[in-house]
N, C-alpha and C. Protein backbone atom coordinates (compact mmCIF):
# COMPACT_ATOMS: atom_id res chain seq x y z
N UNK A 1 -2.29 -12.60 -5.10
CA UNK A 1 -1.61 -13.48 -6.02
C UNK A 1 -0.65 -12.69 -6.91
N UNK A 2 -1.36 -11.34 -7.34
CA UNK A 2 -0.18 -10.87 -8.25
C UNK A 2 0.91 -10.25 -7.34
N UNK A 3 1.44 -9.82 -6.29
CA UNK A 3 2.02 -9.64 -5.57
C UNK A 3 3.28 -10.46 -5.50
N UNK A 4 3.12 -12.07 -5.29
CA UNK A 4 3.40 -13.27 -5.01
C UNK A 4 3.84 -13.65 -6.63
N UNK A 5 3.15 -13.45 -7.57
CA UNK A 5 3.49 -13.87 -8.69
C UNK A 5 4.87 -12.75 -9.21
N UNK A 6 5.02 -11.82 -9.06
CA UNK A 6 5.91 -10.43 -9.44
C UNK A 6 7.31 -11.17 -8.37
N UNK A 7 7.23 -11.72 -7.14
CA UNK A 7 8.33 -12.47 -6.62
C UNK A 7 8.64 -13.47 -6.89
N UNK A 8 7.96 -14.38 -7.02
CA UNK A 8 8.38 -16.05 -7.75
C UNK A 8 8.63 -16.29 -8.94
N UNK A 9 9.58 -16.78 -9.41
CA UNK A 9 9.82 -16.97 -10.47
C UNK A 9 9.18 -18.61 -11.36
N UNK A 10 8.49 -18.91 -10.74
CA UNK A 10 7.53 -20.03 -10.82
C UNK A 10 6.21 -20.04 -10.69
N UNK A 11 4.91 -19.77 -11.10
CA UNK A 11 3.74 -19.66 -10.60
C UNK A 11 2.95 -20.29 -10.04
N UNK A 12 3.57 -21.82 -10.12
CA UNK A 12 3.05 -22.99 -8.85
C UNK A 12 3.85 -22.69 -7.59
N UNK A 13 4.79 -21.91 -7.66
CA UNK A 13 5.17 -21.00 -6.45
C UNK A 13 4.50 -19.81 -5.71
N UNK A 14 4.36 -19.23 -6.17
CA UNK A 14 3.60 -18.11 -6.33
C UNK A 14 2.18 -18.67 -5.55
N UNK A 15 1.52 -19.88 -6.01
CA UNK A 15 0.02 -20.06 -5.58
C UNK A 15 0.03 -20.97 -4.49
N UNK A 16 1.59 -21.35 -4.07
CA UNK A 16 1.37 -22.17 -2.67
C UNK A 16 1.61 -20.91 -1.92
N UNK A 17 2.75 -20.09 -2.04
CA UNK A 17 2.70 -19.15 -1.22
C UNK A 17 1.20 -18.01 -0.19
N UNK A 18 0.65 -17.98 -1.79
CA UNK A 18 -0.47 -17.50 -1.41
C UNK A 18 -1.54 -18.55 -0.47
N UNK A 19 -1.57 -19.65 -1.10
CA UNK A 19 -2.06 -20.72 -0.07
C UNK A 19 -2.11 -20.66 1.26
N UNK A 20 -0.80 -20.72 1.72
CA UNK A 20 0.04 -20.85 3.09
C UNK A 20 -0.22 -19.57 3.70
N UNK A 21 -0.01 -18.58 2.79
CA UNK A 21 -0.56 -17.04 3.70
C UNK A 21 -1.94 -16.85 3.85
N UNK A 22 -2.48 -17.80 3.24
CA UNK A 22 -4.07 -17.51 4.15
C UNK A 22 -4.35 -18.41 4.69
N UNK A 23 -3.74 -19.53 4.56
CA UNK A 23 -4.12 -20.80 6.03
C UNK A 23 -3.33 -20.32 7.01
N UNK A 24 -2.53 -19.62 7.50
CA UNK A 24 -1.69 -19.02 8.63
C UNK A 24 -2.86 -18.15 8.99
N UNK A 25 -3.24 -17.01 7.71
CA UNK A 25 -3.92 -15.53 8.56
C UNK A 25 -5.73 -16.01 9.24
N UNK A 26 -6.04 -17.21 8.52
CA UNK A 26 -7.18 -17.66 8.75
C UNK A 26 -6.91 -18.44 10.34
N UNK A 27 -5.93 -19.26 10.45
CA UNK A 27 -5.37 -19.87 11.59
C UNK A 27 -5.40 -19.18 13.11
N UNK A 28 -5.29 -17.79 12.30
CA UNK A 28 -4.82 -16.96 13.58
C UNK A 28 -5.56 -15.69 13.73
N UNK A 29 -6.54 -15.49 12.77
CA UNK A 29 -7.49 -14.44 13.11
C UNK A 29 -7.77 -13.98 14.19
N UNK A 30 -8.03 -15.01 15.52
CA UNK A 30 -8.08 -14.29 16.60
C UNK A 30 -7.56 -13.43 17.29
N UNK A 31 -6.24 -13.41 16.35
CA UNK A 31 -4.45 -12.88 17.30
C UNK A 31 -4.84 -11.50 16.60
N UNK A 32 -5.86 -11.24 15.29
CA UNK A 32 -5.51 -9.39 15.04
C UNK A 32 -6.16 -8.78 16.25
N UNK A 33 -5.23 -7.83 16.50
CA UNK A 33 -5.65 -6.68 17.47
C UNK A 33 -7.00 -5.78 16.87
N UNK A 34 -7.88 -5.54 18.20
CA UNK A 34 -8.77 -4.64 17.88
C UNK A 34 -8.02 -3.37 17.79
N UNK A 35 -8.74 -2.51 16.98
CA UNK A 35 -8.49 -1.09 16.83
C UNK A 35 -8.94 -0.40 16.48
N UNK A 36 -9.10 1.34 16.62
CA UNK A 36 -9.71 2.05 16.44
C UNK A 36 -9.74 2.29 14.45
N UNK A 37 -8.95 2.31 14.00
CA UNK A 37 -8.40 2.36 12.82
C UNK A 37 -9.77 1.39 11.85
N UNK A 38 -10.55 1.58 11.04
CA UNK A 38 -11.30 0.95 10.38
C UNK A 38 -11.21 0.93 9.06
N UNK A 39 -10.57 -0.75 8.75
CA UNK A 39 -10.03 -0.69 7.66
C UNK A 39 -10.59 -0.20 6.69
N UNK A 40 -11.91 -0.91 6.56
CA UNK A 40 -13.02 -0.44 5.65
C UNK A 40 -12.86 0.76 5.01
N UNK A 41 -12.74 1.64 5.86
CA UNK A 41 -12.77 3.55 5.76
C UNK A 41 -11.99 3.63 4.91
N UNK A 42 -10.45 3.37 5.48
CA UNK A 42 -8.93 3.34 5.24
C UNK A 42 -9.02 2.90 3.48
N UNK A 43 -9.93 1.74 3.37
CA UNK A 43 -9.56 1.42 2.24
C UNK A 43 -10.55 2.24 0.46
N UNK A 44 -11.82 2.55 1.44
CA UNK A 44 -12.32 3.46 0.82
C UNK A 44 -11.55 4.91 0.29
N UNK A 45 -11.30 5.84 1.37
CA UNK A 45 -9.98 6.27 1.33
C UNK A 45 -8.76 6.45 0.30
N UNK A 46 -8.33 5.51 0.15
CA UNK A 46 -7.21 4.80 -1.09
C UNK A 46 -8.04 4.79 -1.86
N UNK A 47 -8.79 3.81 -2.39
CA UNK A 47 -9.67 3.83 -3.11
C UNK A 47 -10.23 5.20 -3.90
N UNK A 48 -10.28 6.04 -3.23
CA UNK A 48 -11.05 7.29 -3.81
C UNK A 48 -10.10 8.48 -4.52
N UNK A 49 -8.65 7.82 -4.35
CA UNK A 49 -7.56 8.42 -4.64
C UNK A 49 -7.62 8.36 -6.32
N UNK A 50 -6.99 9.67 -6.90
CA UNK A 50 -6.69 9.20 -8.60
C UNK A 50 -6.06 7.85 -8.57
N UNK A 51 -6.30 7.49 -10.14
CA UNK A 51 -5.26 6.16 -9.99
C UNK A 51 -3.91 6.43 -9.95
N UNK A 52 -3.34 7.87 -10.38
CA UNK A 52 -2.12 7.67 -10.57
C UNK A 52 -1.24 8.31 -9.10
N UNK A 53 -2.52 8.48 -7.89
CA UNK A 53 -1.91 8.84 -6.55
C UNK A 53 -1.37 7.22 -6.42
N UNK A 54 -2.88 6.59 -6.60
CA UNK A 54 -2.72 5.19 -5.80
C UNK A 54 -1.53 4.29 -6.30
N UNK A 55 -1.40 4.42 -7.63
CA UNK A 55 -0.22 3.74 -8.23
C UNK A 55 1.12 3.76 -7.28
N UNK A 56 1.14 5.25 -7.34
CA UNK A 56 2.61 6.17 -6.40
C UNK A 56 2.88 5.30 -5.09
N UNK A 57 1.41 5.51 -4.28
CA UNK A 57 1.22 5.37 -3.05
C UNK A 57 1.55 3.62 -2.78
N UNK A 58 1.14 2.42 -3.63
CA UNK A 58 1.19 1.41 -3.54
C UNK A 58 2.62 0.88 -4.06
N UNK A 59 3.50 1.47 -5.29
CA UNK A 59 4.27 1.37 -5.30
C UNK A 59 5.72 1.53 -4.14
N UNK A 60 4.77 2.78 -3.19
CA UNK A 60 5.88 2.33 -2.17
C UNK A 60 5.45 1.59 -0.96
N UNK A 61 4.28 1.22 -0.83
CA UNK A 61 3.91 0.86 0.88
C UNK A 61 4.29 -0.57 0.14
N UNK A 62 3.90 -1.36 -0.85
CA UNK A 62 3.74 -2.58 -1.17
C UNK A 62 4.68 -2.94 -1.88
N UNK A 63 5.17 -2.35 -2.67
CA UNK A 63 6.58 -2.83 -3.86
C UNK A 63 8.21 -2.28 -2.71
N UNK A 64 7.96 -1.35 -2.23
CA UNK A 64 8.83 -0.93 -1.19
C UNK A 64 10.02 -0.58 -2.28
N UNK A 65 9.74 0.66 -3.46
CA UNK A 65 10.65 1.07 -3.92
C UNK A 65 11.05 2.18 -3.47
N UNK A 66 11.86 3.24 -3.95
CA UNK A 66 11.95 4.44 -3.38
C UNK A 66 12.09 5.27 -4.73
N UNK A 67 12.02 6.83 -4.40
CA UNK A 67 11.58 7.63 -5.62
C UNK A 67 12.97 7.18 -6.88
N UNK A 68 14.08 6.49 -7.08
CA UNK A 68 14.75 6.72 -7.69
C UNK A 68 14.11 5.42 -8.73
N UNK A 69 13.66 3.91 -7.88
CA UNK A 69 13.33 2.99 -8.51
C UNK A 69 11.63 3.40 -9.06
N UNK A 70 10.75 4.41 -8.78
CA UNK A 70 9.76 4.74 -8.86
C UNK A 70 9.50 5.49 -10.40
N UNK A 71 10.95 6.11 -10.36
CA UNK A 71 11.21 6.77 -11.59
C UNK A 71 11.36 5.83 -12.88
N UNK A 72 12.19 4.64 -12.69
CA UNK A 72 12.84 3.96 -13.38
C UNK A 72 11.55 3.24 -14.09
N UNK A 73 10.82 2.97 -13.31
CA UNK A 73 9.38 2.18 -13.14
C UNK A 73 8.74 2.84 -13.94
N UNK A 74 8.21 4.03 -13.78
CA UNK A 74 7.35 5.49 -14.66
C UNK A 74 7.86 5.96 -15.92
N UNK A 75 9.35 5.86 -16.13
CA UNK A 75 10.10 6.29 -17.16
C UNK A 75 9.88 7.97 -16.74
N UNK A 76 9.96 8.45 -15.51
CA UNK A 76 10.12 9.61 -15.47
C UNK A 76 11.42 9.62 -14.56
N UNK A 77 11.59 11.49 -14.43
CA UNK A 77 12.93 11.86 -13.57
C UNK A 77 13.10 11.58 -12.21
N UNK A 78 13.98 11.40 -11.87
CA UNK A 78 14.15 11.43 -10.03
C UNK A 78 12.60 11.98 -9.28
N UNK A 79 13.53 13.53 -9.94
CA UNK A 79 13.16 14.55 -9.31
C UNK A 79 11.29 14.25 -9.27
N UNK A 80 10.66 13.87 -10.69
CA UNK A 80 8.97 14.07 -11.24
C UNK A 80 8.94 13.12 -9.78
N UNK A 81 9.50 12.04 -10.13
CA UNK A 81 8.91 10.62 -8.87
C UNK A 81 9.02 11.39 -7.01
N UNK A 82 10.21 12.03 -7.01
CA UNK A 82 9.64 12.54 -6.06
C UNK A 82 8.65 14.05 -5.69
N UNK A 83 8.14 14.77 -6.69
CA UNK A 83 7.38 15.47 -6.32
C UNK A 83 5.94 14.53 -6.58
N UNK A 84 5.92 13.84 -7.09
CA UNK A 84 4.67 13.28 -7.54
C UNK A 84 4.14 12.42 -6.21
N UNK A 85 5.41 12.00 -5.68
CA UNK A 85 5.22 10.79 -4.42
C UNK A 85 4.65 12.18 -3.17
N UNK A 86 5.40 13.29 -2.98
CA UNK A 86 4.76 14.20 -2.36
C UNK A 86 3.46 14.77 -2.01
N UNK A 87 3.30 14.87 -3.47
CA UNK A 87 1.73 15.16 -3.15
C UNK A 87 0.99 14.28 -3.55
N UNK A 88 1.17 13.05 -3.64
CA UNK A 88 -0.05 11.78 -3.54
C UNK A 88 0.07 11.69 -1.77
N UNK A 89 1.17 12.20 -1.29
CA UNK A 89 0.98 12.05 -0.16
C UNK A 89 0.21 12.71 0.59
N UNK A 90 0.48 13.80 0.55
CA UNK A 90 -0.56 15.20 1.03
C UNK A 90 -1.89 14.78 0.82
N UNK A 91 -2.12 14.27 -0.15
CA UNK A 91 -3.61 14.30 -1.07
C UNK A 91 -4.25 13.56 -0.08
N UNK A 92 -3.46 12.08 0.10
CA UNK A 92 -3.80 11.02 0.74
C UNK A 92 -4.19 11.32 2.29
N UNK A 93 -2.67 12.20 3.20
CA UNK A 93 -3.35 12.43 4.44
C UNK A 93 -4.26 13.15 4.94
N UNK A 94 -4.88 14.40 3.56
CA UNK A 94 -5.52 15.41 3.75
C UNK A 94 -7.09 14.42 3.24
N UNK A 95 -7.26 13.78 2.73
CA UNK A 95 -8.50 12.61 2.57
C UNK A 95 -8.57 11.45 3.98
N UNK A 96 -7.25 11.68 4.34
CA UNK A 96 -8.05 10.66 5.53
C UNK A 96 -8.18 11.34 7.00
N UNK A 97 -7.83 12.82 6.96
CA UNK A 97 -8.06 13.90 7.51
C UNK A 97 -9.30 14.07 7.47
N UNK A 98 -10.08 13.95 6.51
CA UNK A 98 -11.52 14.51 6.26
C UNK A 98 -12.22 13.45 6.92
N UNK A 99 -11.66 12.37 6.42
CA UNK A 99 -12.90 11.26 7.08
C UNK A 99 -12.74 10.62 8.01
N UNK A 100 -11.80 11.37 9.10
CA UNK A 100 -11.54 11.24 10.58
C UNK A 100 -10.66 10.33 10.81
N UNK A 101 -9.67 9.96 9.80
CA UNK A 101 -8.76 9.25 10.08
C UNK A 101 -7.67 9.53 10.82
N UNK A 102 -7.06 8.98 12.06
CA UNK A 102 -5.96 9.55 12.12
C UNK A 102 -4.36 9.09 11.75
N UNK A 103 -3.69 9.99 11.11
CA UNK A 103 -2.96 9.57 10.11
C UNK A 103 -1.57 9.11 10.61
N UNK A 104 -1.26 9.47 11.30
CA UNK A 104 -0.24 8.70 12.50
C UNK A 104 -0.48 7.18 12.93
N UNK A 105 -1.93 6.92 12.94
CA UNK A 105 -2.14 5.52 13.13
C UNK A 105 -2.62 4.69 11.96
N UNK A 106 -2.73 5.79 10.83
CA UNK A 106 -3.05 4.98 9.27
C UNK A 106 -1.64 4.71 8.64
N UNK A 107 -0.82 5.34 8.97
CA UNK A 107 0.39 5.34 8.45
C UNK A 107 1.22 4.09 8.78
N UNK A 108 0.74 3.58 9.99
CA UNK A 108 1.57 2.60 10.56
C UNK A 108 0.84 0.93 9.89
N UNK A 109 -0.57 1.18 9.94
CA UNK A 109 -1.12 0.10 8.93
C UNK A 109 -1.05 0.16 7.37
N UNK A 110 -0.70 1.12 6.94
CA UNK A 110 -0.55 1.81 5.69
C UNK A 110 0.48 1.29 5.23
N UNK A 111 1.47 0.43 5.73
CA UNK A 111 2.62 0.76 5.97
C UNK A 111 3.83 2.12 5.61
N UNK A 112 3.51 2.99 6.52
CA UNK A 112 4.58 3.63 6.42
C UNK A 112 3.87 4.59 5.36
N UNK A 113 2.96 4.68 4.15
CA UNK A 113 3.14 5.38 3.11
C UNK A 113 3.04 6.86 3.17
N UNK A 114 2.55 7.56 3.99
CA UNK A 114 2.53 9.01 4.56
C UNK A 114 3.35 9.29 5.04
């Protein structure tokens, strides 16, 4: 919902949207692909990250900014947003390294954030 609410400029917008995206994903559950990839893990994972990796890390898989709007966001420099986005990254693939993740195929459900 807050996702949906940060795009709509209406919040009875915002809560049909969300509506409609889970009567579709409920509709069609059968259609997700099996895979080796377990979200569960994946999300533990994230989860176990500082908050201010996960902030980094969600700000770009989910807000889909890049280090210049990341900065703007933080009130820090270019430059801080992108070393900071760096090694939340590292942090992140070297944690799902440990717990047998493989990060080539977390990355792609991740979207992209590694």
């Amino acid at each position: 919902m807050g996702y949906a609410l940060r795009r709509c400029a209406d919040p009875d917008d915002a809560a049909d949207v969300v509506a409609e995206t889970f009567m579709i994903a409920w509709r069609r559950i059968a259609e997700v692909p099996a895979g080796p990839v377990d979200l569960s893990q994946l999300g533990r994972v994230f989860r176990a990250l500082s908050d201010d990796d996960r902030e980094l890390l969600s700000l770009v898989a989910w807000e889909r900014l890049d280090p210049g709007q990341i900065a703007r966001t933080l009130g820090i420099s270019r430059n801080a947003a992108r070393v900071r986005l760096y090694r939340a990254r590292r942090r992140f693939a070297r944690a799902l390294a440990a717990a047998g993740i493989d990060t080539a195929r977390a990355a792609a459900v991740e979207g992209s954030v590694l």
